[in-house]
N, C-alpha and C. Protein backbone atom coordinates (compact mmCIF):
# COMPACT_ATOMS: atom_id res chain seq x y z
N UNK A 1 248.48 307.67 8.86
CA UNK A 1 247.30 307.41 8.04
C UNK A 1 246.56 306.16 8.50
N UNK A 2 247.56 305.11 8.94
CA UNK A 2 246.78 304.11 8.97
C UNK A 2 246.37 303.57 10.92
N UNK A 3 246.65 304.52 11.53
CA UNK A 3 246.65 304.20 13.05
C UNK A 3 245.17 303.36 13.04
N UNK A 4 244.85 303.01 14.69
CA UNK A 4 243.45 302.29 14.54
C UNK A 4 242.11 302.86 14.26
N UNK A 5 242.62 304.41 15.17
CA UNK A 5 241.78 305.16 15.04
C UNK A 5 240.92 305.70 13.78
N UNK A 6 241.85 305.65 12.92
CA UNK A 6 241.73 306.23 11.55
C UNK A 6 241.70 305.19 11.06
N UNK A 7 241.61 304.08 10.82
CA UNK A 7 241.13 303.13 10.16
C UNK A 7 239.82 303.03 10.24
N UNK A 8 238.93 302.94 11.23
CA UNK A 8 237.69 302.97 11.83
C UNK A 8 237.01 304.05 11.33
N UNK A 9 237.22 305.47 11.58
CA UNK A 9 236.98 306.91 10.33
C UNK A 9 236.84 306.26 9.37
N UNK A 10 237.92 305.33 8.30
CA UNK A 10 237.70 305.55 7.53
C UNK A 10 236.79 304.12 6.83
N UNK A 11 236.38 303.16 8.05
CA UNK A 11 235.29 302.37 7.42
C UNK A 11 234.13 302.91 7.50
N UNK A 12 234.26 303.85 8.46
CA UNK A 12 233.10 304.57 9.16
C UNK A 12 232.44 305.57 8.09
N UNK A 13 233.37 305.77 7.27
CA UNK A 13 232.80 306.79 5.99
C UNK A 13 232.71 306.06 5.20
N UNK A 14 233.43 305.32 4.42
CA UNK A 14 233.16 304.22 3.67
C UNK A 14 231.58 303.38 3.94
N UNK A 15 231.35 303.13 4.89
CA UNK A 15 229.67 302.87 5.32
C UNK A 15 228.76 303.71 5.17
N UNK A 16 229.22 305.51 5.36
CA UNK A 16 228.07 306.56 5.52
C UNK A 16 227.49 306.40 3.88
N UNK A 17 228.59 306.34 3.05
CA UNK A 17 228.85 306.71 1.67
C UNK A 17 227.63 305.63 1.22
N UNK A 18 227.80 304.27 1.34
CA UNK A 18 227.20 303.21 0.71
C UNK A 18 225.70 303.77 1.06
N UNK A 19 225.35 303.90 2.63
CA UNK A 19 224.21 304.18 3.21
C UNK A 19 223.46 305.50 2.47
N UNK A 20 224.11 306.52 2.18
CA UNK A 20 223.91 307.57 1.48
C UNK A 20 223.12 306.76 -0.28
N UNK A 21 223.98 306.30 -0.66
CA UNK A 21 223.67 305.72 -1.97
C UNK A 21 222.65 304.95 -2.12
N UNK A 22 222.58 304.41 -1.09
CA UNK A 22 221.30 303.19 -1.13
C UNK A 22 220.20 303.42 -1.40
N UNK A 23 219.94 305.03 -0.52
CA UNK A 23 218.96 305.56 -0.55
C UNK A 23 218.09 306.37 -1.83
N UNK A 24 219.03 306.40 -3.17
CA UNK A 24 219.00 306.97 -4.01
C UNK A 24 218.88 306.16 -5.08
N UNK A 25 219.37 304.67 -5.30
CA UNK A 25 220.09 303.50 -6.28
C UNK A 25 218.20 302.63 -5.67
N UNK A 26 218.15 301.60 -7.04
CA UNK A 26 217.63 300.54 -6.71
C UNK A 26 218.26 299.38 -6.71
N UNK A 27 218.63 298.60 -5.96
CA UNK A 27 219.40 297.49 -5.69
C UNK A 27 221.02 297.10 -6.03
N UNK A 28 221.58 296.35 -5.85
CA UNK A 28 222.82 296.39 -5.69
C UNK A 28 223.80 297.12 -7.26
N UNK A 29 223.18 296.47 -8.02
CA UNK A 29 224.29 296.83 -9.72
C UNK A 29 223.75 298.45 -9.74
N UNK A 30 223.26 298.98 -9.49
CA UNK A 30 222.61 300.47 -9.17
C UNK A 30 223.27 301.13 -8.54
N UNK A 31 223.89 300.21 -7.00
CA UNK A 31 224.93 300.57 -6.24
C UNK A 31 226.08 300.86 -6.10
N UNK A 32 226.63 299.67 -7.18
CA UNK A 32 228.08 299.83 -7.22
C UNK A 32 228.11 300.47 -8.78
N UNK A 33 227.57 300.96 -9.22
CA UNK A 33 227.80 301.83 -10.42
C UNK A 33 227.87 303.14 -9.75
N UNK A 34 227.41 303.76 -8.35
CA UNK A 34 227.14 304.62 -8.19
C UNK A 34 228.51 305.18 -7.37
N UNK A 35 228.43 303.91 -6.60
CA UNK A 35 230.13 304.02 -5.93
C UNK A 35 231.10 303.95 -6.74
N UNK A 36 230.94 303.37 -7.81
CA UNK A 36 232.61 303.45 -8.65
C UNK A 36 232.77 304.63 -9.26
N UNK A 37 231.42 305.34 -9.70
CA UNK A 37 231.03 306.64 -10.36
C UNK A 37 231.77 307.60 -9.60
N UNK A 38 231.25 307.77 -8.24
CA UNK A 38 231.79 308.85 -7.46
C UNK A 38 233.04 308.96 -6.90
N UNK A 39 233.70 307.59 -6.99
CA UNK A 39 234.94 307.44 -6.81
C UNK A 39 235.84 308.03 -7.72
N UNK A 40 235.66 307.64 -8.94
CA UNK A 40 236.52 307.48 -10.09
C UNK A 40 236.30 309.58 -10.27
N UNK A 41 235.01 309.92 -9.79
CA UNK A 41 234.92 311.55 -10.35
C UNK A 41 235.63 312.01 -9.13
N UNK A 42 235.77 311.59 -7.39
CA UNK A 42 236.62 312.34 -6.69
C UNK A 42 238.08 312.22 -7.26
N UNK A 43 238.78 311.11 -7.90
CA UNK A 43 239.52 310.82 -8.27
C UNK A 43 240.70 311.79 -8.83
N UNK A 44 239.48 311.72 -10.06
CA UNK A 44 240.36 312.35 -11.44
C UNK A 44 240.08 314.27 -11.08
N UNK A 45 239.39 314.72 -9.92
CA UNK A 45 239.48 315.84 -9.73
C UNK A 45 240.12 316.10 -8.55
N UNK A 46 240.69 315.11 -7.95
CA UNK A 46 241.47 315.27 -6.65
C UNK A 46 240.60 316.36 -5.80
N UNK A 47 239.30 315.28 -5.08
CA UNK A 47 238.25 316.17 -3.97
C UNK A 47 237.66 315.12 -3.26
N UNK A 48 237.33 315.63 -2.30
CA UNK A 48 237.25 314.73 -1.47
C UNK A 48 235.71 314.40 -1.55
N UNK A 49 235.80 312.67 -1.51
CA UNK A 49 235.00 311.63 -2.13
C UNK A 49 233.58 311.93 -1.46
N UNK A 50 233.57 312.12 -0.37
CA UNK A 50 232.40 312.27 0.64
C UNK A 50 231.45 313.45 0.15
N UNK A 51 232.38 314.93 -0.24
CA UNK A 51 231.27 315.33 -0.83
C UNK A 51 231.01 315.14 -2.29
N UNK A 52 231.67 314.81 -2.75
CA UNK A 52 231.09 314.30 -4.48
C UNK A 52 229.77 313.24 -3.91
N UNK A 53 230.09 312.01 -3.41
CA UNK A 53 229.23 311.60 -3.09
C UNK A 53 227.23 312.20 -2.27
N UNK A 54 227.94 313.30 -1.70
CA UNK A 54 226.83 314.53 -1.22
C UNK A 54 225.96 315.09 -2.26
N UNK A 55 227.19 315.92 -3.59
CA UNK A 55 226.26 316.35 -4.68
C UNK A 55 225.76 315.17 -5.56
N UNK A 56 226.21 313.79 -5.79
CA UNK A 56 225.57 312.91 -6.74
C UNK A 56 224.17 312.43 -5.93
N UNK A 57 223.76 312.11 -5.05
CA UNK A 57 222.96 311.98 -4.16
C UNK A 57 221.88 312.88 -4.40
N UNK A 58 222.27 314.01 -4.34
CA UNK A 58 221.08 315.04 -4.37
C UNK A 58 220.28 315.22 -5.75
N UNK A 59 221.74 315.08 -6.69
CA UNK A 59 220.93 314.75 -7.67
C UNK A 59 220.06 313.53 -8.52
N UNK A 60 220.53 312.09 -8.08
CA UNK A 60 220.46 311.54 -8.10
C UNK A 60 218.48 311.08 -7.53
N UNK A 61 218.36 311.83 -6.33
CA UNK A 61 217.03 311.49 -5.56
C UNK A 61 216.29 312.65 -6.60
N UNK A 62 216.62 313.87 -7.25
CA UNK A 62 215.67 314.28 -8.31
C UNK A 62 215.78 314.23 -9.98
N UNK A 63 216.74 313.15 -9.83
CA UNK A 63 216.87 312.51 -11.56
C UNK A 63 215.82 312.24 -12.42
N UNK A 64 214.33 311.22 -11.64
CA UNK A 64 213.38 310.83 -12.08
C UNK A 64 212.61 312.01 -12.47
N UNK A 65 212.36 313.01 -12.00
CA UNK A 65 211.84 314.21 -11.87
C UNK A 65 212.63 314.76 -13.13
N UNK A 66 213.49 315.05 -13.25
CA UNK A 66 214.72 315.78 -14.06
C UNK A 66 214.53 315.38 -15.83
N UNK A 67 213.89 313.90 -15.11
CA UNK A 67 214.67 312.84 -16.75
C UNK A 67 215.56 312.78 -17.05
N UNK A 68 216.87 312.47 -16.12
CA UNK A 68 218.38 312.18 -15.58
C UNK A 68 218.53 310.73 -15.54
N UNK A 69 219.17 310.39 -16.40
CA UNK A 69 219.78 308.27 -15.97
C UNK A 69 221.01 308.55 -15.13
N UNK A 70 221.11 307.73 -15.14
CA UNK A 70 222.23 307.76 -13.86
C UNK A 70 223.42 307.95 -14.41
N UNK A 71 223.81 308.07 -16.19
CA UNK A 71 225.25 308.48 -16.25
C UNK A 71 224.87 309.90 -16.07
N UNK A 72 223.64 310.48 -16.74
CA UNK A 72 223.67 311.64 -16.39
C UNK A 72 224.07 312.60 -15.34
N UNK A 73 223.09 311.89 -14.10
CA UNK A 73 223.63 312.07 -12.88
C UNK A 73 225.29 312.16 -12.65
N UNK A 74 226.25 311.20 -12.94
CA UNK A 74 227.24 311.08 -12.95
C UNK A 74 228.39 312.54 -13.68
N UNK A 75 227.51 312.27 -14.79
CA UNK A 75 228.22 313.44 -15.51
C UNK A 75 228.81 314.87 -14.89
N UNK A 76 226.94 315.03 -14.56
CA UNK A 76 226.69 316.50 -14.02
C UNK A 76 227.32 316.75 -12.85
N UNK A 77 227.38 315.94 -11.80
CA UNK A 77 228.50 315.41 -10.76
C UNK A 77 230.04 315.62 -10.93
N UNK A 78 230.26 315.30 -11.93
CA UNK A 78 231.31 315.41 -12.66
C UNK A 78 232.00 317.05 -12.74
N UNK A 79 230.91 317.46 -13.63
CA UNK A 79 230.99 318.83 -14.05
C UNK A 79 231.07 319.81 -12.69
N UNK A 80 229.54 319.55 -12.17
CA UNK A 80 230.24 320.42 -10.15
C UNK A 80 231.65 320.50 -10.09
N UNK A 81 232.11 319.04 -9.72
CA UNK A 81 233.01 318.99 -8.65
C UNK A 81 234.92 319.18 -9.82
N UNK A 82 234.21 319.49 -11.27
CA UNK A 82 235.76 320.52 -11.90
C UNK A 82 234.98 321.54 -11.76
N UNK A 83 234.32 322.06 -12.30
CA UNK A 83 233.67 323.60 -11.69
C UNK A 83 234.33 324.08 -9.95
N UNK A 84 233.89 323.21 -9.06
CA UNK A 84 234.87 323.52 -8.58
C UNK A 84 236.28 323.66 -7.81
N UNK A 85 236.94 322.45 -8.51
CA UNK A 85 237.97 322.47 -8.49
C UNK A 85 238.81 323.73 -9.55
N UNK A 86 238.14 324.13 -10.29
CA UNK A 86 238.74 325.40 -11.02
C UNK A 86 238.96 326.37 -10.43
N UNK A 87 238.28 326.74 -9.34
CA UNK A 87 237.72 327.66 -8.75
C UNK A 87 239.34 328.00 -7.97
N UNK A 88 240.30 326.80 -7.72
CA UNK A 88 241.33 326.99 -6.85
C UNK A 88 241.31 327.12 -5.25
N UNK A 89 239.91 326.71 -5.00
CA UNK A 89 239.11 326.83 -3.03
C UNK A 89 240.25 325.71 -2.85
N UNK A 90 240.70 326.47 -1.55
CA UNK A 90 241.37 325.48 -0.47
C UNK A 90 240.46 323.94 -0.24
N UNK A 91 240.96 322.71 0.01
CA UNK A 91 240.29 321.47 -0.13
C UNK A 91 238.91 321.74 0.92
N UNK A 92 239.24 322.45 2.01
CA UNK A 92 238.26 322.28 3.06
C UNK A 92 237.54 322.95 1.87
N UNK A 93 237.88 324.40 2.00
CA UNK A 93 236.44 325.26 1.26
C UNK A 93 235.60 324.75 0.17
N UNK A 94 236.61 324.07 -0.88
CA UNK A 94 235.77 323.44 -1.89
C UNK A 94 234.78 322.48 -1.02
N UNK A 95 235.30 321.99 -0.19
CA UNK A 95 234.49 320.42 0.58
C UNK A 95 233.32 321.29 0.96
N UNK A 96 233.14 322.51 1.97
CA UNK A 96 231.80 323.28 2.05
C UNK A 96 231.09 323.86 1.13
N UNK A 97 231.74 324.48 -0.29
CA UNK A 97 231.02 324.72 -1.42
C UNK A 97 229.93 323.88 -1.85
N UNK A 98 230.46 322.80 -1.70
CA UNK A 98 230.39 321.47 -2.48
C UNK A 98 228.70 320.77 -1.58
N UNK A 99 229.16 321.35 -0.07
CA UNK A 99 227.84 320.84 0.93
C UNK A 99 226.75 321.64 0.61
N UNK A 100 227.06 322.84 0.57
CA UNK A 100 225.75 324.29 0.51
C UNK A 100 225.55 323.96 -0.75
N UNK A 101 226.10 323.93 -2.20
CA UNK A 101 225.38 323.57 -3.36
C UNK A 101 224.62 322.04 -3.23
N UNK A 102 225.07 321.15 -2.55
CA UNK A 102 224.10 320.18 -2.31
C UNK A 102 222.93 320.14 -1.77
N UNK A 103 223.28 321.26 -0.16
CA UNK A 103 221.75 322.07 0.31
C UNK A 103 220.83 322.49 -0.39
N UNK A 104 221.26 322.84 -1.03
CA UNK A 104 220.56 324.26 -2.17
C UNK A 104 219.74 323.45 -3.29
N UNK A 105 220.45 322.14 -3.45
CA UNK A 105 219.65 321.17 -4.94
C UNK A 105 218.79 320.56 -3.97
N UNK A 106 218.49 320.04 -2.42
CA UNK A 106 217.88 319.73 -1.82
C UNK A 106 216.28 320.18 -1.82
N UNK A 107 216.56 322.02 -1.48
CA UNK A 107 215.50 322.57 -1.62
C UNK A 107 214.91 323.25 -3.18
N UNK A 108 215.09 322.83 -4.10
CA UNK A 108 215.11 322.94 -5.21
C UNK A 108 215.46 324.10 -5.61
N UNK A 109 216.10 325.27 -5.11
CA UNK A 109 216.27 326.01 -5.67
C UNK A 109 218.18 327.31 -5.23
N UNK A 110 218.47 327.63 -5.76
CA UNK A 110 219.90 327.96 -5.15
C UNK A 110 219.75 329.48 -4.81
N UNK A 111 219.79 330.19 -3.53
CA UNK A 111 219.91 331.14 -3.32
C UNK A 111 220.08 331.58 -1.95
N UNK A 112 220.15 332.72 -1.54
CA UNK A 112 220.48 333.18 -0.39
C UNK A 112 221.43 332.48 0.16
N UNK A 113 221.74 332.08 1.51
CA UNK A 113 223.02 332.18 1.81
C UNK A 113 224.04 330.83 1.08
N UNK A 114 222.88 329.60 0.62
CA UNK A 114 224.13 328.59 -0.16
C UNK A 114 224.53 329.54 -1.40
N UNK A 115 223.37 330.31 -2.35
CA UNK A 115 224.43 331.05 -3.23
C UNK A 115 225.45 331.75 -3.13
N UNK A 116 225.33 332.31 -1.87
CA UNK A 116 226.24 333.29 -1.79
C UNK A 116 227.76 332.71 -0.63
N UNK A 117 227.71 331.22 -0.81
CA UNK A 117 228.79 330.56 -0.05
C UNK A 117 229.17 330.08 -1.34
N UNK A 118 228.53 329.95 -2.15
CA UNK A 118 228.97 328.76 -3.91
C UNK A 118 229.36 330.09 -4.27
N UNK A 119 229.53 331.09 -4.47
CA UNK A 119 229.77 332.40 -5.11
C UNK A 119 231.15 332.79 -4.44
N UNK A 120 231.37 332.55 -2.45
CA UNK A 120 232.22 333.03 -2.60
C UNK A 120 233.49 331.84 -2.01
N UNK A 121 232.97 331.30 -1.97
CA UNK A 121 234.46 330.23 -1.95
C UNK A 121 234.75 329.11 -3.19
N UNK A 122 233.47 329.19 -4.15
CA UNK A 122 233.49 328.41 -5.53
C UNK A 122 233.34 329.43 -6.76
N UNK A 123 234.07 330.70 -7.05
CA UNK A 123 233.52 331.24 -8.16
C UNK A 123 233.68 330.43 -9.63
N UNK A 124 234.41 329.22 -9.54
CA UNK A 124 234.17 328.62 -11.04
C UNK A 124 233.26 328.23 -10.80
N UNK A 125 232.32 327.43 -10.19
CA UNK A 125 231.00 327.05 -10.45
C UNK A 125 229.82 327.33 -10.47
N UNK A 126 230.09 329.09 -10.17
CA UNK A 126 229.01 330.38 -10.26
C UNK A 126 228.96 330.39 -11.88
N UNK A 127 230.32 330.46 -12.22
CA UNK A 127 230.87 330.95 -13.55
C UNK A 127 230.14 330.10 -14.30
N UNK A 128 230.43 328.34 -14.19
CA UNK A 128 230.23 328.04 -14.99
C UNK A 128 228.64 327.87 -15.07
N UNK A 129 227.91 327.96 -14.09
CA UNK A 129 226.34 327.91 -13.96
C UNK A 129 226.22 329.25 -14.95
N UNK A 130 226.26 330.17 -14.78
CA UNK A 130 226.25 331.46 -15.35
C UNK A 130 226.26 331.43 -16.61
N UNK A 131 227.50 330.75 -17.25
CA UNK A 131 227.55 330.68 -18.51
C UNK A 131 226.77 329.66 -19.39
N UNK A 132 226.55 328.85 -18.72
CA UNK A 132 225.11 328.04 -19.01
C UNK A 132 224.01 328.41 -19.43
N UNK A 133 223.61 329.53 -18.94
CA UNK A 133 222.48 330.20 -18.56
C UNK A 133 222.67 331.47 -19.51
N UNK A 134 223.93 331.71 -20.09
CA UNK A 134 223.96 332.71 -20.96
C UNK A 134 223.64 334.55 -20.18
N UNK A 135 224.42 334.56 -18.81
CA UNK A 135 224.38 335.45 -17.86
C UNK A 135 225.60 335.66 -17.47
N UNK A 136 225.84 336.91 -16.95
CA UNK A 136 226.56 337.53 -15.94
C UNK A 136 226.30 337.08 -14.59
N UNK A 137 227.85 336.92 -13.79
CA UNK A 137 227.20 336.34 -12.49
C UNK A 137 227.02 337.54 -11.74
N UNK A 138 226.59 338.67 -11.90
CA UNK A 138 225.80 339.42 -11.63
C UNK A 138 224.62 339.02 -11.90
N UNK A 139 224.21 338.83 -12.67
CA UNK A 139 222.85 338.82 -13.17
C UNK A 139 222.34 337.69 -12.36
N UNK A 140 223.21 336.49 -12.64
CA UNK A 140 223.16 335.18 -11.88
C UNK A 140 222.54 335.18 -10.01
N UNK A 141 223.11 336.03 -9.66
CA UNK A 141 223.69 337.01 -8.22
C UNK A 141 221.55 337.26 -7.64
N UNK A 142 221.28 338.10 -9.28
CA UNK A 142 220.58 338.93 -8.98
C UNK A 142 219.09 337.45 -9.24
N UNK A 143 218.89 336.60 -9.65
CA UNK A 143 218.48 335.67 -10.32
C UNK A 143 217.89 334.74 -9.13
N UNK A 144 219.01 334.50 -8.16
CA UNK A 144 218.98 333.83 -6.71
C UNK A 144 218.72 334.83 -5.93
N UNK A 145 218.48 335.73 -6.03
CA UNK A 145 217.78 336.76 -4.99
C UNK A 145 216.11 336.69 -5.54
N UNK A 146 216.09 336.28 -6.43
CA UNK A 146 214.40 336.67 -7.04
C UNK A 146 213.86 335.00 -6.91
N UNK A 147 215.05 333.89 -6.23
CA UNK A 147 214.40 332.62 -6.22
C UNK A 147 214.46 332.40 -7.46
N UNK A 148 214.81 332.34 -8.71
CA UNK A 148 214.29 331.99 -9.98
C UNK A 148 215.40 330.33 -10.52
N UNK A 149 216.46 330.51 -9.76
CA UNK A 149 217.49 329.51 -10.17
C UNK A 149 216.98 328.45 -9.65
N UNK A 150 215.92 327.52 -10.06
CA UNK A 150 215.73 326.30 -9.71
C UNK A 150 216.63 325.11 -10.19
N UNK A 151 216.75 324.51 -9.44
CA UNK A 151 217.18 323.12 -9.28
C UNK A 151 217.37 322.83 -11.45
N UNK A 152 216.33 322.57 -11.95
CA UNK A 152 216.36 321.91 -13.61
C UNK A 152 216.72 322.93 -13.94
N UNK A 153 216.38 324.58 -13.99
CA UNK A 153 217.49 325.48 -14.47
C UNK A 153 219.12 325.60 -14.48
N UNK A 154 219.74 325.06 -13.14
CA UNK A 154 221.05 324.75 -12.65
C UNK A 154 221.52 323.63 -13.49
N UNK A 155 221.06 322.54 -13.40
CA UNK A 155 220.84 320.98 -14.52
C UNK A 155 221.06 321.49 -15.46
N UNK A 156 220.23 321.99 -16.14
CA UNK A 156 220.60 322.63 -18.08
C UNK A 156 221.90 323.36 -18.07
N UNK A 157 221.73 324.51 -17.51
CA UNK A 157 222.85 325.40 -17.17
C UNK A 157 224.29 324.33 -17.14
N UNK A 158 224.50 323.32 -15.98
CA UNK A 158 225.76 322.60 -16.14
C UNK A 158 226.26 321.78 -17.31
N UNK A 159 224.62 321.68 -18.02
CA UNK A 159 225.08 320.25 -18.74
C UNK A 159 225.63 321.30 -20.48
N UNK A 160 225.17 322.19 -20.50
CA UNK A 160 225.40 322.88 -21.43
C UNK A 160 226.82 323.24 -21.90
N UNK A 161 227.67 323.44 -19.91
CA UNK A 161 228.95 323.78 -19.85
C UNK A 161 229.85 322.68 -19.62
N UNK A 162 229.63 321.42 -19.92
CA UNK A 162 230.05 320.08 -19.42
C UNK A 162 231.76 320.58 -20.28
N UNK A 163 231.46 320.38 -21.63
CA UNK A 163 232.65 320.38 -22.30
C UNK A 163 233.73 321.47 -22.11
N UNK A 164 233.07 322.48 -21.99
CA UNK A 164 234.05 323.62 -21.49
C UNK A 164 234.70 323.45 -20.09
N UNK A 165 234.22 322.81 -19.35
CA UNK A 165 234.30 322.79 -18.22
C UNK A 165 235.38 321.81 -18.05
N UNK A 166 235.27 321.07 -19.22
CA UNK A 166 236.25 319.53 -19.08
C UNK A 166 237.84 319.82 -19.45
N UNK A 167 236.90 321.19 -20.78
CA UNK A 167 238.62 321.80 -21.19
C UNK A 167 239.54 323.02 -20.57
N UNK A 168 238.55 323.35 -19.41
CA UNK A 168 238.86 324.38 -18.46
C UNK A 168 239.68 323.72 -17.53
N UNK A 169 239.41 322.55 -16.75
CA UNK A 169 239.87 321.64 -15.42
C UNK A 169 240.87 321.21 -15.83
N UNK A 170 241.57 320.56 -17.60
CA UNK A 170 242.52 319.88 -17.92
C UNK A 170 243.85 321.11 -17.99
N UNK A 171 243.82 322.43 -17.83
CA UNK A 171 244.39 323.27 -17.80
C UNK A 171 245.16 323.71 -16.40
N UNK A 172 244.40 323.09 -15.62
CA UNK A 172 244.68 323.29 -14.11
C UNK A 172 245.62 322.27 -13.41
N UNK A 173 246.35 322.85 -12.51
CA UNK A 173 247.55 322.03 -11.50
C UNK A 173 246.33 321.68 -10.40
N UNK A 174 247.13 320.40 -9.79
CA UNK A 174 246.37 320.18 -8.68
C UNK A 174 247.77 320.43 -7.26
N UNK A 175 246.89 320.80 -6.46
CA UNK A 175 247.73 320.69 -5.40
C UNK A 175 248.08 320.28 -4.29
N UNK A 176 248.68 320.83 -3.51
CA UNK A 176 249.68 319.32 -2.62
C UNK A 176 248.04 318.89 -1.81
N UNK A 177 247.32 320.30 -1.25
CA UNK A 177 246.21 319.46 -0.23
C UNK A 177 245.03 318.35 -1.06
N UNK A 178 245.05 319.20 -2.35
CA UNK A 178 244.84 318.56 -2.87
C UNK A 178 244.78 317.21 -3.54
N UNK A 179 245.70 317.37 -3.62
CA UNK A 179 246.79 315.24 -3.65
C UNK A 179 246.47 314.41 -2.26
N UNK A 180 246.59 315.21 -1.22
CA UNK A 180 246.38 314.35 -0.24
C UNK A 180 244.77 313.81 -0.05
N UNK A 181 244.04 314.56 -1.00
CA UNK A 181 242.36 313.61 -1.50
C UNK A 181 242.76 312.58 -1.72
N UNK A 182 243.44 312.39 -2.95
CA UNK A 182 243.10 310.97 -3.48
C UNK A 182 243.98 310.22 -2.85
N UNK A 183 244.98 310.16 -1.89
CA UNK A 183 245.71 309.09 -1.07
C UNK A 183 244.27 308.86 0.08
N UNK A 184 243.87 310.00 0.58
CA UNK A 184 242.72 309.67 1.58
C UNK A 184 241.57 308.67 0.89
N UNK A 185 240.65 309.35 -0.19
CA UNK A 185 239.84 308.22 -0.86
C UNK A 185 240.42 307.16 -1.43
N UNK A 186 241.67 306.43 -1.51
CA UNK A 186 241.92 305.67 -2.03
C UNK A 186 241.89 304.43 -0.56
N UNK A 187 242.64 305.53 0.43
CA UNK A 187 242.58 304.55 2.13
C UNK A 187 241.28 303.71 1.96
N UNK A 188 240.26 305.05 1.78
CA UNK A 188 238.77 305.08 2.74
C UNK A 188 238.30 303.78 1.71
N UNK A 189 238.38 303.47 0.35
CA UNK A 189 237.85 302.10 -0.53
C UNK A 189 238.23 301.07 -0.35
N UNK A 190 239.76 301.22 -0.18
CA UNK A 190 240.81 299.93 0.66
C UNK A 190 240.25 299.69 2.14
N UNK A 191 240.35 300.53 2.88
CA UNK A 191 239.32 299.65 4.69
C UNK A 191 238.22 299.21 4.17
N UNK A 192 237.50 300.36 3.45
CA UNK A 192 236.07 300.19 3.45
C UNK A 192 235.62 299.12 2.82
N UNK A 193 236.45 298.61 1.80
CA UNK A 193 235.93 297.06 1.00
C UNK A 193 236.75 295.97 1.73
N UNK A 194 237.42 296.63 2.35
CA UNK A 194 237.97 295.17 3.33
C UNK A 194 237.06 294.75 4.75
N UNK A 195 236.75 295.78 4.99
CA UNK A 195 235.59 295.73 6.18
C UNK A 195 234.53 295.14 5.65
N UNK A 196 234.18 295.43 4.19
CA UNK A 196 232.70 294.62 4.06
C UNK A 196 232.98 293.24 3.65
N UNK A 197 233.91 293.13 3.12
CA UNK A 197 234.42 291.67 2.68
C UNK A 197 234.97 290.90 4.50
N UNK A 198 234.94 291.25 5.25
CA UNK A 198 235.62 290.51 6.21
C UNK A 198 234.34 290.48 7.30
């Protein structure tokens, strides 16, 4: 874990992460609310930090737009990344779910092929969008084929399922690749705040 090589990875992400945030936060207390945020949510869902940090970002740059504060942001962040951790995706797959639904909030709207990568390697977070929305993920399916699932539709949709979602994830085992997230994000905060402090 800790060779040289991989120490360097992991200031090296630890830097992408801050750089990512910056771009989204206004000035420093903006910053480190944003980093402890995404930490503490890869954390307690055992996923890897980089893309939590991916989906808070995205939402984060259309919060103002949204009328999202930043716990909001946090929340909904939150809610993704047990959505899909429910889902039971191998760590990688959740980690690409996790990129294409970030794609997808990019271009404001979720469909074609990121839906149908969030559909099939994340079906809890189809589900729980779905049930938000008071749909079948058929219907859901059929919804992102017509373009209609925008970006603030997805937003309502999660925030609706926050609580269910919270009592859905506390039901769930985590597992071994899984575990090995939070020893990794825990490395990547330890170099990464020792590198900026030194």
């Amino acid at each position: 874990a800790f060779s040289v090589s991989q120490i360097v990875n992991y200031a090296d992400s630890y830097t992408g992460m801050v750089n990512k945030l910056k771009l989204v936060t206004e000035g420093q207390s903006q910053l480190s609310v944003a980093m402890a945020d995404t930490h503490k949510i890869a954390q307690s869902t055992a996923s890897d930090w980089g893309s939590v940090v991916d989906v808070y970002t995205k939402f984060q740059k259309i919060s103002e737009k949204l009328g999202l504060s930043q716990n909001d942001v946090a929340r909904i962040t939150e809610t993704v990344t047990k959505a899909v951790a429910i889902s039971g995706a191998s760590a990688d797959d959740a980690q690409r779910s996790l990129v294409q639904f970030s794609q997808a909030l990019s271009l404001g709207v979720l469909r074609g092929q990121d839906l149908n990568s969030v559909m099939s390697q994340t079906p809890g977070l189809t589900d729980a969008i779905a049930k938000g929305m008071g749909v079948t993920s058929d219907k859901l399916k059929q919804m992102g084929t017509d373009g209609i699932l925008s970006t603030q539709k997805v937003v309502e949709a999660l925030q609706k399922v926050a609580s269910s979602t919270d009592k859905d994830f506390a039901e769930t085992a985590t597992t071994v690749a899984a575990s090995f997230s939070l020893i990794k994000n825990e490395a990547i905060k330890m170099v990464g705040e020792f590198d900026g402090a030194t």
